[in-house]
C-alpha atoms as a PDB file:
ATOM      1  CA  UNK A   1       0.286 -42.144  10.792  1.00  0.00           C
ATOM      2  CA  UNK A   2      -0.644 -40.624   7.527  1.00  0.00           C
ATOM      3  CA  UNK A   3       2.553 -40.489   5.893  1.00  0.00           C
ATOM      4  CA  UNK A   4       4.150 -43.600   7.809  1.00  0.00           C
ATOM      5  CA  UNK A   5       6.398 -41.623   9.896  1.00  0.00           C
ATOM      6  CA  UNK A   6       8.966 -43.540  12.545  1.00  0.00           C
ATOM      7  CA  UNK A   7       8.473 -42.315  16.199  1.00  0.00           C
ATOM      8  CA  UNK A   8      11.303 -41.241  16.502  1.00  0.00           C
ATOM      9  CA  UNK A   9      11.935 -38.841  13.811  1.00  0.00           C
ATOM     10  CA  UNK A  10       8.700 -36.766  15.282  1.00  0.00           C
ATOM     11  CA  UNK A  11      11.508 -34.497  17.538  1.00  0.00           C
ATOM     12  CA  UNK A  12      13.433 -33.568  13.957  1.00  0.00           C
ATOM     13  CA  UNK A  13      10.362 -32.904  12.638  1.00  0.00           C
ATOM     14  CA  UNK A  14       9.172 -30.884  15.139  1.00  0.00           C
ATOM     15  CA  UNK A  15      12.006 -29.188  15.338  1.00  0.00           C
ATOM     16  CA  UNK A  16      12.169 -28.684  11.466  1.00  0.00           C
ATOM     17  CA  UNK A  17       8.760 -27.514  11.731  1.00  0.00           C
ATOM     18  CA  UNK A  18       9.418 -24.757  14.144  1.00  0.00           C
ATOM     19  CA  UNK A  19      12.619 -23.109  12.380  1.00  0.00           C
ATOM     20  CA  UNK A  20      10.868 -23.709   8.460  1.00  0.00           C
ATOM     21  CA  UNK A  21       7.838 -21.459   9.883  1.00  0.00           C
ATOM     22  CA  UNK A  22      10.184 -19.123  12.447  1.00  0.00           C
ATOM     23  CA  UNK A  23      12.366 -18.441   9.188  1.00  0.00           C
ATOM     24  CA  UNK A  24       9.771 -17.683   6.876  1.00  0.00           C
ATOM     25  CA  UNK A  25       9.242 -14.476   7.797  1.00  0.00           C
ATOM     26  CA  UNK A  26      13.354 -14.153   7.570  1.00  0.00           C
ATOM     27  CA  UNK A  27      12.997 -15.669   3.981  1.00  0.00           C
ATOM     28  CA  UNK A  28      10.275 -13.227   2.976  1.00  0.00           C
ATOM     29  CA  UNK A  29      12.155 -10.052   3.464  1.00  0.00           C
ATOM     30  CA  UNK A  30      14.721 -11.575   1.779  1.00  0.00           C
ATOM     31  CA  UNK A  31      12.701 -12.269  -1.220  1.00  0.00           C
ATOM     32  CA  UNK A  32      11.445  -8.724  -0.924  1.00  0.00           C
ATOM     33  CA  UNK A  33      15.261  -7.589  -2.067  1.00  0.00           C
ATOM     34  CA  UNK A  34      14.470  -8.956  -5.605  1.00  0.00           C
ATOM     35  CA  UNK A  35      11.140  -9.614  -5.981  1.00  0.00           C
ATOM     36  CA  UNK A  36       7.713  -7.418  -5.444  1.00  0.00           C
ATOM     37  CA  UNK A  37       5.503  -8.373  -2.361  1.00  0.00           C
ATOM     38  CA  UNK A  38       3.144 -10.233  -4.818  1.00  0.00           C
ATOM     39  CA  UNK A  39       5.933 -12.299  -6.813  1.00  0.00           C
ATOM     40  CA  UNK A  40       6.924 -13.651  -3.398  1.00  0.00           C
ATOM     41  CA  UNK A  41       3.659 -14.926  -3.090  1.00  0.00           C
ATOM     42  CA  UNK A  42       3.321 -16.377  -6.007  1.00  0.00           C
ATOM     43  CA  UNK A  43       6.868 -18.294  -6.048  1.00  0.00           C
ATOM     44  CA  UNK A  44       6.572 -19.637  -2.550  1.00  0.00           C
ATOM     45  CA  UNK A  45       2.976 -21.027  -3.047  1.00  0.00           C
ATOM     46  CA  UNK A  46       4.030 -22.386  -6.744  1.00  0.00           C
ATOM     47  CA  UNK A  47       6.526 -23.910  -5.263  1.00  0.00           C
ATOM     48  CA  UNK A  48       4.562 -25.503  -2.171  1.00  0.00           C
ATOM     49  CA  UNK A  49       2.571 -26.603  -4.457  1.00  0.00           C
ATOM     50  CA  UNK A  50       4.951 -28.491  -6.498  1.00  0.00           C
ATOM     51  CA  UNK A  51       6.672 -30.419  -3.584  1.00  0.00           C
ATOM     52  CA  UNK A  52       2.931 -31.193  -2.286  1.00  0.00           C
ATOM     53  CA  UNK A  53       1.481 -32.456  -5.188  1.00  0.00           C
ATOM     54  CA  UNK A  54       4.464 -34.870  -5.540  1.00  0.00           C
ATOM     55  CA  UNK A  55       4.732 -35.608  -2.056  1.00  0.00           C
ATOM     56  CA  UNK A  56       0.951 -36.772  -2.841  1.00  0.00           C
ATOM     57  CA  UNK A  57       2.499 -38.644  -6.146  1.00  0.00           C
ATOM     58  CA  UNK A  58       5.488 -40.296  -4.130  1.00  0.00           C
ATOM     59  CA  UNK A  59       2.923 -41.533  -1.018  1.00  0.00           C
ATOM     60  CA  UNK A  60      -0.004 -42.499  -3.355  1.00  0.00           C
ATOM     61  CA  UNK A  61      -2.549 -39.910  -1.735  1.00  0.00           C
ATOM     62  CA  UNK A  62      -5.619 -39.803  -3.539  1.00  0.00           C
ATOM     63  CA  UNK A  63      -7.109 -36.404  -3.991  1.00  0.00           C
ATOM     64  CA  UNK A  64     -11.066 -36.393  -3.571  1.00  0.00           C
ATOM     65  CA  UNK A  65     -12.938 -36.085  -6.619  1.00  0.00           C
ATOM     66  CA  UNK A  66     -16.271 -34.344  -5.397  1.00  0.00           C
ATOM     67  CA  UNK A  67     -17.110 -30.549  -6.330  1.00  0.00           C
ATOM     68  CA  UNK A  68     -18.302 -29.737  -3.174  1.00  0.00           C
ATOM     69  CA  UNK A  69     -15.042 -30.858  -1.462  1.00  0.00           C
ATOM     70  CA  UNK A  70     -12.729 -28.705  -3.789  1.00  0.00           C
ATOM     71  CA  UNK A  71     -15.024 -25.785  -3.231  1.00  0.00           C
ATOM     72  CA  UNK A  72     -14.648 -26.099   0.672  1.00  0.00           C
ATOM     73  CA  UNK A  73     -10.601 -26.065   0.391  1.00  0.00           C
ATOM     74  CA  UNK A  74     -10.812 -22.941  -1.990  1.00  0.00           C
ATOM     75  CA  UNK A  75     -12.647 -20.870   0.693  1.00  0.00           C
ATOM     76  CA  UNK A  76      -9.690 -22.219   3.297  1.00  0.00           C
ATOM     77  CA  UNK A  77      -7.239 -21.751   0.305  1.00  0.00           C
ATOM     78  CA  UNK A  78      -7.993 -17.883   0.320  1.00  0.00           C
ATOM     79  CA  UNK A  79      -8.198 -17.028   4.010  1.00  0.00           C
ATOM     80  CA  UNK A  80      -5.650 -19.415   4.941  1.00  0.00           C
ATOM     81  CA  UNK A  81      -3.285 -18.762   2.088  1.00  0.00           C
ATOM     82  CA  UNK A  82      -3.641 -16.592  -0.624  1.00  0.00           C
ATOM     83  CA  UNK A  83      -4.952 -13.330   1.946  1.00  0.00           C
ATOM     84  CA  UNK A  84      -2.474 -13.803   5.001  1.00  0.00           C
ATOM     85  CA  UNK A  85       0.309 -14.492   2.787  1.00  0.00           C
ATOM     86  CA  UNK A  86      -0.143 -11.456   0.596  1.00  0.00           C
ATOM     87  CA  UNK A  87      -0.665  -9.397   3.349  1.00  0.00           C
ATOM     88  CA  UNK A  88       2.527 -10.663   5.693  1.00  0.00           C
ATOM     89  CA  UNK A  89       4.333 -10.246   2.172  1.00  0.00           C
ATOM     90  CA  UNK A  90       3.691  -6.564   1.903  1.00  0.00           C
ATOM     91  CA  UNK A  91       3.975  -5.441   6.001  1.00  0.00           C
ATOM     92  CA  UNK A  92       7.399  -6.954   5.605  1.00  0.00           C
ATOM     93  CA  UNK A  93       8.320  -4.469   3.335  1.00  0.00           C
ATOM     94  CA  UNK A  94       8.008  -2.086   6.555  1.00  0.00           C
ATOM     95  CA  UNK A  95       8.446  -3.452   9.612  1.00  0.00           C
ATOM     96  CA  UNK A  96      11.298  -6.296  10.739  1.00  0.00           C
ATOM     97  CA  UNK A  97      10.516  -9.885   9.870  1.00  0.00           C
ATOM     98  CA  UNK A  98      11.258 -10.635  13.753  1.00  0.00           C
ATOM     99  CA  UNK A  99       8.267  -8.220  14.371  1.00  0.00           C
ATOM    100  CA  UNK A 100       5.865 -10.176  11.584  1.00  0.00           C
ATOM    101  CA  UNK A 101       6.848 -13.182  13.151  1.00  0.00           C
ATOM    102  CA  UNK A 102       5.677 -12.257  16.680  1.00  0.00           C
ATOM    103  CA  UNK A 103       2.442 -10.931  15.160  1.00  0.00           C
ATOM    104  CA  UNK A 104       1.900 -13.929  13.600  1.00  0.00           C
ATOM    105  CA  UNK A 105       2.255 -15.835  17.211  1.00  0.00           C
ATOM    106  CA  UNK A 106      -1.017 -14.364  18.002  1.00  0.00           C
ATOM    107  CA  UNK A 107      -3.079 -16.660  14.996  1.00  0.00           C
ATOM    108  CA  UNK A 108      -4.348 -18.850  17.875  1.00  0.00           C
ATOM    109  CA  UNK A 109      -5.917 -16.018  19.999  1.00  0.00           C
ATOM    110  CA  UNK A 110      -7.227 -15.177  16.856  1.00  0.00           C
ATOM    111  CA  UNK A 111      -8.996 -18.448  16.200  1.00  0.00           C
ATOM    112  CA  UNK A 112     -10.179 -18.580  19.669  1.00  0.00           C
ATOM    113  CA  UNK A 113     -12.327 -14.541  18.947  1.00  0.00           C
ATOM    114  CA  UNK A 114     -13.529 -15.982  15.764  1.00  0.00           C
ATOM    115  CA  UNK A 115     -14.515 -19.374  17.158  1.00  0.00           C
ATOM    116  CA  UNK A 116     -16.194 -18.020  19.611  1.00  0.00           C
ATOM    117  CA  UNK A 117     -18.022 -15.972  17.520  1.00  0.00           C
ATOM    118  CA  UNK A 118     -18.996 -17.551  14.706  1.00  0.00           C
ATOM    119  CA  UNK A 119     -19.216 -21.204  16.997  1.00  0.00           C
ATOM    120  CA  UNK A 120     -22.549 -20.051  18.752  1.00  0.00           C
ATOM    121  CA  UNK A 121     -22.175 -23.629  20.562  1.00  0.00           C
ATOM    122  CA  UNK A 122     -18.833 -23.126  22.055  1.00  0.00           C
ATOM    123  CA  UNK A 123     -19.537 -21.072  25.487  1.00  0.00           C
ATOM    124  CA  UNK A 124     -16.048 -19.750  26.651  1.00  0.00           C
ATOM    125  CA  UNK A 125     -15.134 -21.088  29.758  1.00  0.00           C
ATOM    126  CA  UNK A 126     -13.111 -18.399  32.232  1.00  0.00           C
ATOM    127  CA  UNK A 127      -9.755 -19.610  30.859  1.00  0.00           C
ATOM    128  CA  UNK A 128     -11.014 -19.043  27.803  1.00  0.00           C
ATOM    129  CA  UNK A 129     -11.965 -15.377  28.486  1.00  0.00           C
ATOM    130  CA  UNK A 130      -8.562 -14.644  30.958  1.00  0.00           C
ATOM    131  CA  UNK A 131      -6.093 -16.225  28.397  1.00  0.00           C
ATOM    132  CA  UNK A 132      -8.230 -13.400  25.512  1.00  0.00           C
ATOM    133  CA  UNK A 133      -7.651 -10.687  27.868  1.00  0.00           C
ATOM    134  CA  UNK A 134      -3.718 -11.202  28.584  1.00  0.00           C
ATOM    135  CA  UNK A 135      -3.244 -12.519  25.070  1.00  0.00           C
ATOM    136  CA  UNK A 136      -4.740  -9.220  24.145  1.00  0.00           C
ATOM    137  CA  UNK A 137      -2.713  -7.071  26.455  1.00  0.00           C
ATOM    138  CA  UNK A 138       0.347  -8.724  25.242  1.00  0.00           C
ATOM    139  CA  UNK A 139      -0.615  -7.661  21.742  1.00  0.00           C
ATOM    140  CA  UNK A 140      -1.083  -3.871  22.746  1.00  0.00           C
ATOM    141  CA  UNK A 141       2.724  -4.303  24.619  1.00  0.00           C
ATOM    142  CA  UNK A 142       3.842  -5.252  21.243  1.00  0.00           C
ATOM    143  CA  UNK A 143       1.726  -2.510  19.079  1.00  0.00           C
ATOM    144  CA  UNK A 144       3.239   0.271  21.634  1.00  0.00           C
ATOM    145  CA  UNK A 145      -0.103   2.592  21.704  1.00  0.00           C
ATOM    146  CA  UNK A 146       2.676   5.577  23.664  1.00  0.00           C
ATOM    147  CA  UNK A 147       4.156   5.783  20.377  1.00  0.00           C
ATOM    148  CA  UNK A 148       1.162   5.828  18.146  1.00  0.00           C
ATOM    149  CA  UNK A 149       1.079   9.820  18.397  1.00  0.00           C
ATOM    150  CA  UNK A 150       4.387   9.966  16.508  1.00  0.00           C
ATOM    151  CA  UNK A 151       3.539   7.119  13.849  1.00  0.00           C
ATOM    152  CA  UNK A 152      -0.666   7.440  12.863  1.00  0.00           C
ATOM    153  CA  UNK A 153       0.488   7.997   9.291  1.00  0.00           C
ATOM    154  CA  UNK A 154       3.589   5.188   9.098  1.00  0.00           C
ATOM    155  CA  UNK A 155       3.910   2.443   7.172  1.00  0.00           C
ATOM    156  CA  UNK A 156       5.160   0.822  10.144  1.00  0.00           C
ATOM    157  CA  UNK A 157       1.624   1.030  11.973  1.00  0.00           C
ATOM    158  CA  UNK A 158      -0.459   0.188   8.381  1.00  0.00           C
ATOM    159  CA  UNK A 159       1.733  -2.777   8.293  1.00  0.00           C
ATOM    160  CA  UNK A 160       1.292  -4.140  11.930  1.00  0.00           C
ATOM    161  CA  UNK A 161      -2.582  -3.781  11.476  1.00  0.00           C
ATOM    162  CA  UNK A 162      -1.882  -5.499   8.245  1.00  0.00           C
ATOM    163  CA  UNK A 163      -0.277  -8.532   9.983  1.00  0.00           C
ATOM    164  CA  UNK A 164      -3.018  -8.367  12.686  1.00  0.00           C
ATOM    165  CA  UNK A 165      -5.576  -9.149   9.463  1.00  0.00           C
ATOM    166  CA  UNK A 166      -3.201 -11.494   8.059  1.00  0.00           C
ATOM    167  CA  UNK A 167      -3.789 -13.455  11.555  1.00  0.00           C
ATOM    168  CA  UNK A 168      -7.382 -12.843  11.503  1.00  0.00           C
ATOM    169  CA  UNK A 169      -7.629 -14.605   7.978  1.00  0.00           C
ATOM    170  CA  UNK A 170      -6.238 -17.482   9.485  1.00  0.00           C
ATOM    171  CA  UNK A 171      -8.264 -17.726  12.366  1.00  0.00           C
ATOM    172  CA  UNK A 172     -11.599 -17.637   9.692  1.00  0.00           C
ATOM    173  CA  UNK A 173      -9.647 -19.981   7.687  1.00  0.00           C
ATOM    174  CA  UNK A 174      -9.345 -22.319  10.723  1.00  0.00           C
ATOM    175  CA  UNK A 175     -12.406 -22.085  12.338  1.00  0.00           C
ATOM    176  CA  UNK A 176     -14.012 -22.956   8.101  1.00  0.00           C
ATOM    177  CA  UNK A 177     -11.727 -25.750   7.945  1.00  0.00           C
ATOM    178  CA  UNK A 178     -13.530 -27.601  11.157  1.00  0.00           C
ATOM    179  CA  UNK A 179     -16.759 -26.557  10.640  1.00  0.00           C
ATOM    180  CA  UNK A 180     -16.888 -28.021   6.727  1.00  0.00           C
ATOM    181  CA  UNK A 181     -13.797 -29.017   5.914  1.00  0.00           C
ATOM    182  CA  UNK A 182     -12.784 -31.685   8.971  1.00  0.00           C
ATOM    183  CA  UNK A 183     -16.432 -33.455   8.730  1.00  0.00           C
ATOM    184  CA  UNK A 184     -15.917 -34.337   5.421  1.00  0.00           C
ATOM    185  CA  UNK A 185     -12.696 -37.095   6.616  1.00  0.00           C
ATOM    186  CA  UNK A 186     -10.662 -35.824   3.715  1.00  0.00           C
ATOM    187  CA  UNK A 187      -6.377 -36.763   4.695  1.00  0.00           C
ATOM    188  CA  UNK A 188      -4.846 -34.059   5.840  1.00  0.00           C
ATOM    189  CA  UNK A 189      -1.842 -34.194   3.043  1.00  0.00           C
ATOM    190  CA  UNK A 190      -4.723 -34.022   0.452  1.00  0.00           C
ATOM    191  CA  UNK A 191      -6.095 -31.115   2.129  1.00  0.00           C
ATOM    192  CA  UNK A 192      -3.009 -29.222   2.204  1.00  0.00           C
ATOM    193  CA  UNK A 193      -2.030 -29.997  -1.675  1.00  0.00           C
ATOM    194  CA  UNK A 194      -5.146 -29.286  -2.486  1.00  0.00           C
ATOM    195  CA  UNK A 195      -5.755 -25.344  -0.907  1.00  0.00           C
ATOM    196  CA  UNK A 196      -1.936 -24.743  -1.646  1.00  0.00           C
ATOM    197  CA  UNK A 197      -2.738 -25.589  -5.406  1.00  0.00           C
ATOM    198  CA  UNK A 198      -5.792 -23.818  -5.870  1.00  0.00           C
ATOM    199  CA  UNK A 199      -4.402 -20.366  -4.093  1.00  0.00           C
ATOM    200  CA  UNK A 200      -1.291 -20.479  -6.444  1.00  0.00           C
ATOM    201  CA  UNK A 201      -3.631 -20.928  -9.517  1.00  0.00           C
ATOM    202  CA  UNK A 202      -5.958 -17.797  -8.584  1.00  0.00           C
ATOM    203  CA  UNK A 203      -2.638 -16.092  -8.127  1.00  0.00           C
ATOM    204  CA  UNK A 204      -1.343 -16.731 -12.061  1.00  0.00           C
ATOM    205  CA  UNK A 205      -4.756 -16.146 -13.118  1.00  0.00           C
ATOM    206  CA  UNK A 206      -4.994 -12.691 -11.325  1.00  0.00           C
ATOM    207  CA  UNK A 207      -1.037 -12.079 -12.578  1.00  0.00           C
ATOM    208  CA  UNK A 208      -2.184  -9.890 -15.473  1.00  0.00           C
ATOM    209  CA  UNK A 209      -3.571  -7.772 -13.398  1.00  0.00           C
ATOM    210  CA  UNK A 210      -0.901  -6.889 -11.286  1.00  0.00           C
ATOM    211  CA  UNK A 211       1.481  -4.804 -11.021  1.00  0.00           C
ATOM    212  CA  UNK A 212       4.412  -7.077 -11.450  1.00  0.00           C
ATOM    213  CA  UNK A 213       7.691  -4.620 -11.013  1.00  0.00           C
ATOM    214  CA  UNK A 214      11.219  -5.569 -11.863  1.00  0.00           C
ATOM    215  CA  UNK A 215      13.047  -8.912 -10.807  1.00  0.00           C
ATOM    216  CA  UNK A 216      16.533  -9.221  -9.370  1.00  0.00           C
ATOM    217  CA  UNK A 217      17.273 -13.072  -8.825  1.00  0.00           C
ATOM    218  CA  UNK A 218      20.196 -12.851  -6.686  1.00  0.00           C
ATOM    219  CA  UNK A 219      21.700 -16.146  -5.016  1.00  0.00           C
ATOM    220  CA  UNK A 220      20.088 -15.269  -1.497  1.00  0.00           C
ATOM    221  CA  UNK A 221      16.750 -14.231  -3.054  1.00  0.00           C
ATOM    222  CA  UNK A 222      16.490 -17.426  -5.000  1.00  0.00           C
ATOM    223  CA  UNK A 223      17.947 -19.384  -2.044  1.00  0.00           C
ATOM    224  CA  UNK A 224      14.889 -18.129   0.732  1.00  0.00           C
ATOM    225  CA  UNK A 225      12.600 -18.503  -2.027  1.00  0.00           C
ATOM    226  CA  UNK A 226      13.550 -22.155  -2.498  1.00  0.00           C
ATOM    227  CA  UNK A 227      13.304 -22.622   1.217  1.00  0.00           C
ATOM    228  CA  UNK A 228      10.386 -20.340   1.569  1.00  0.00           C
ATOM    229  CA  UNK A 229       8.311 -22.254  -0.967  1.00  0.00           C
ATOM    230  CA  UNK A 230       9.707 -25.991  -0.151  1.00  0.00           C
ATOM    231  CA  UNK A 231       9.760 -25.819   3.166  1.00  0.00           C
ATOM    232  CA  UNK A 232       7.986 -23.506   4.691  1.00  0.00           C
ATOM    233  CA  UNK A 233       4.762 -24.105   2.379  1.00  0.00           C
ATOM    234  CA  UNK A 234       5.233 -27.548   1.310  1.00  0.00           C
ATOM    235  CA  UNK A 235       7.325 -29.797   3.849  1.00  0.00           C
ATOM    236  CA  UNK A 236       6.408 -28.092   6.324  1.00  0.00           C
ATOM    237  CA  UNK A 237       2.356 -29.483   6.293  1.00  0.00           C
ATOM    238  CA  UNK A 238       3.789 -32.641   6.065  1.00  0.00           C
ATOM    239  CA  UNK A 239       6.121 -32.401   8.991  1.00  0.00           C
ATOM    240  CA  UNK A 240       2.603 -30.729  11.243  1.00  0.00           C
ATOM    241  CA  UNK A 241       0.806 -33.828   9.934  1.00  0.00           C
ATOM    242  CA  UNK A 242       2.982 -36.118  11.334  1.00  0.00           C
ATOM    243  CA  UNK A 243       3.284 -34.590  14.558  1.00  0.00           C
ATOM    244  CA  UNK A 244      -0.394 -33.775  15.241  1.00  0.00           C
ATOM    245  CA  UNK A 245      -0.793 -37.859  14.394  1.00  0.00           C
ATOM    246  CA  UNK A 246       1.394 -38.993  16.509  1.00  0.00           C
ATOM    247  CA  UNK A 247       1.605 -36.788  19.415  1.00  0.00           C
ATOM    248  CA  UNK A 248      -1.614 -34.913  19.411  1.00  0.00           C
ATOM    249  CA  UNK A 249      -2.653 -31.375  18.484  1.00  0.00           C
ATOM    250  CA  UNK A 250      -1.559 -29.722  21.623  1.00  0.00           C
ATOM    251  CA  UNK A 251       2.096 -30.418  21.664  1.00  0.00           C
ATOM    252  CA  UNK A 252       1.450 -29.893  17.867  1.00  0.00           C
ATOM    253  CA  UNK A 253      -0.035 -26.463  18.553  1.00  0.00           C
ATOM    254  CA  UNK A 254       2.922 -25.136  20.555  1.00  0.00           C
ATOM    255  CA  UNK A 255       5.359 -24.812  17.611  1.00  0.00           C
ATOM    256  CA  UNK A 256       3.965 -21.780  17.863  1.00  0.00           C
ATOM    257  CA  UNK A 257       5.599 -20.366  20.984  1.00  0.00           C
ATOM    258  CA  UNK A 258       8.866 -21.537  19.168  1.00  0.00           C
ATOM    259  CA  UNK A 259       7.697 -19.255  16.055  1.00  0.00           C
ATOM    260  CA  UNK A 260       8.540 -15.946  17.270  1.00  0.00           C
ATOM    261  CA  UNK A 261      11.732 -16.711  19.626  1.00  0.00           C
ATOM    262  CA  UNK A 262      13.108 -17.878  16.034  1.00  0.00           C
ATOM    263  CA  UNK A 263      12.092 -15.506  13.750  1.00  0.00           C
ATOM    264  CA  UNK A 264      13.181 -12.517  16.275  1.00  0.00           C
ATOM    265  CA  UNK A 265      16.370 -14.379  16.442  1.00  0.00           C
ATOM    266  CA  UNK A 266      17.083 -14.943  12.922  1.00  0.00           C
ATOM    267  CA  UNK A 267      16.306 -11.482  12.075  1.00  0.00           C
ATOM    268  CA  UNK A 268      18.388  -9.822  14.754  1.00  0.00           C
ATOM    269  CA  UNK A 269      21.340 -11.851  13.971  1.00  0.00           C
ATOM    270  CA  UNK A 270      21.406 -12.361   9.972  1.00  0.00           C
ATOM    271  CA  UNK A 271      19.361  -9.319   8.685  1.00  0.00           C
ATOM    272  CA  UNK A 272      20.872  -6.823  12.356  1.00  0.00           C
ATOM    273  CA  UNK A 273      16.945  -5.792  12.976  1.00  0.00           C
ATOM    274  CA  UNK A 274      16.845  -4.165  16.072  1.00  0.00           C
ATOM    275  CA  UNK A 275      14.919  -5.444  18.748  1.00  0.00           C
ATOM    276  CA  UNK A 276      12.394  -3.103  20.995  1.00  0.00           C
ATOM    277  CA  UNK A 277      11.428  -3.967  24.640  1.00  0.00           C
ATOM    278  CA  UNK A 278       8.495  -4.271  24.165  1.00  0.00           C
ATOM    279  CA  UNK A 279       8.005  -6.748  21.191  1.00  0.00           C
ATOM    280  CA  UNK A 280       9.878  -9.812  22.988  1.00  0.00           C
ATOM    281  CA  UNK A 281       7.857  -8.629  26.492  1.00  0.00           C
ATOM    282  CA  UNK A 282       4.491  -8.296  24.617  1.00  0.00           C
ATOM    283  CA  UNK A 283       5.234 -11.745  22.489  1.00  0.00           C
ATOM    284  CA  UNK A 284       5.550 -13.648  25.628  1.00  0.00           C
ATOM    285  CA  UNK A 285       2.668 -12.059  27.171  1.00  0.00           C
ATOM    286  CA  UNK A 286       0.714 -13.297  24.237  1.00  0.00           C
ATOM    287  CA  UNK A 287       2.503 -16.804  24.523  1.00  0.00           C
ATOM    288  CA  UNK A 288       1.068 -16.992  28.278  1.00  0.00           C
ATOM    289  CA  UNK A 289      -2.340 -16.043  27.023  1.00  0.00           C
ATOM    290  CA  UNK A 290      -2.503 -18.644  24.504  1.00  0.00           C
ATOM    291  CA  UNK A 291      -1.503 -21.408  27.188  1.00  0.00           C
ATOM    292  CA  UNK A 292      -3.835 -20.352  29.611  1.00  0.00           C
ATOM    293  CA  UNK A 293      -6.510 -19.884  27.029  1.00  0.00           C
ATOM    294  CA  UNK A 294      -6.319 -23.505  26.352  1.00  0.00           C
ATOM    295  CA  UNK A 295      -6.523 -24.625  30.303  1.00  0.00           C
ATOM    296  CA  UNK A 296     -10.045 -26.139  30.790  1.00  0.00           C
ATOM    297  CA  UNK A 297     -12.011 -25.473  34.120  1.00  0.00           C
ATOM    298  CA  UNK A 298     -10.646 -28.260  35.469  1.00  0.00           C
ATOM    299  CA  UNK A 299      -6.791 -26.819  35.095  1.00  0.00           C
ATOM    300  CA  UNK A 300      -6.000 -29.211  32.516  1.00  0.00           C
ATOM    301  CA  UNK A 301      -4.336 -28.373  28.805  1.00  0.00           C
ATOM    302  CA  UNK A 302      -6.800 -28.665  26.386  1.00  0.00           C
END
């Protein structure tokens, strides 16, 4: 394993894994109390960045040297970071973080579209295209098109379409990262320092531009910004690492049904969002889209 993890830690991590990324979304609107949409993106990736780049001190990674490397990571650093994170970041600011987190769930149906767009190579089988459609009914459940009549000029509905491109970021991201990234046999801890760095320094460099707002540090805003940034962007790589090493990508890849059920959970019972019908129905519609999405013909998980 990369990182020389025991066997048996793997269930903490996993389970570490799921509530860092299930809470982030908690830790954001937080953040949002004191901070502008923007500042929260630039605090949580300075600080992944931080605990990365001495994570990659501590375990003696080496961090490639060639241009054309670095300039492969910076195109994943900006779909897979800097965009989705700005753009969760602001829809939080008008819609519960329980919600964000369930739109979030849908990254992998995401990937799939893209892949099989961009991927001319990659025919979808029928699980493929049966696991889009449900994944994509679940999605409608959660957008609720009955109430769009009442809400074509919210926030609320400019922010779920936001979160929807936030997701579709990370499905380019994703689907760049295998085609030029992967091939190139860089470690994955390197890979993760290395677009987590680069997205928080475009972010300073663009800061003068911005409009910054005030900043209220409270306790609790500095407190899910500590988490949001250590563990959610900078443990947390390590900890999916780890797993996908030692158990394989698929039990890897279903922290992501965990995702939602945590972040809806977390934000009902700390923040008192309240919870619609339809979001938990439509997020496990979506769930059961993803798994049968990645059946093979044969019936198999992929």
């Amino acid at each position: 394993m990369p990182t020389g993890t025991i066997p048996r830690l793997l269930p903490f991590q996993f389970a570490a894994l799921a509530l860092a990324w299930g809470s982030s979304f908690l830790f954001m609107r937080i953040g949002l109390d004191g901070l502008s949409p923007i500042q929260v993106v630039v605090v949580r990736m300075t600080l992944g960045s931080a605990t990365l780049l001495a994570l990659c001190l501590a375990l003696r990674v080496r961090l490639p040297r060639e241009p054309r490397t670095w300039a492969h990571i910076s195109v994943v650093s900006v779909f897979l970071c800097v965009i989705p994170f700005s753009l969760f970041a602001w829809a939080t600011q008008y819609i519960p973080s329980g919600l964000a987190s369930i739109y979030n769930a849908t990254t992998p149906l995401m990937t799939l579209l893209i892949t099989l767009a961009a991927l001319r190579s990659e025919r979808p089988h029928r699980f493929q295209l049966l696991g889009i459609g449900v994944g994509l009914t679940g999605l409608m459940t959660v957008l609720a098109p009955w109430q769009l009549e009442n809400s074509l000029n919210s926030p609320s509905l400019v922010a779920q379409l936001a979160c929807l491109l936030a997701t579709a970021s990370y499905g380019v991201a994703f689907v760049y990262l295998r085609k030029f990234v992967s091939p190139l046999g860089v470690d994955a801890v390197s890979v993760a320092a290395i677009q987590v760095t680069i997205g928080a320094a475009l972010l300073l460099f663009a800061a003068p531009f911005m409009n910054w707002g005030g900043v209220t540090l409270s306790p609790s805003v500095v407190a899910s910004m500590m988490a949001l940034g250590i563990f959610g962007t900078g443990l947390a790589y390590i900890w999916n690492t780890n797993i996908v090493a030692g158990w394989g990508a698929t039990v890897a890849s279903s922290v992501t049904y965990l995702s939602p059920v945590i972040g809806v959970a977390l934000g009902a019972v700390i923040l008192g969002e309240r919870v619609a019908w339809n979001h938990p129905v439509g997020a496990a519609v979506v769930i059961a889209g993803i798994i049968l999405s990645r059946r093979n013909p044969a019936g198999r998980c992929a």
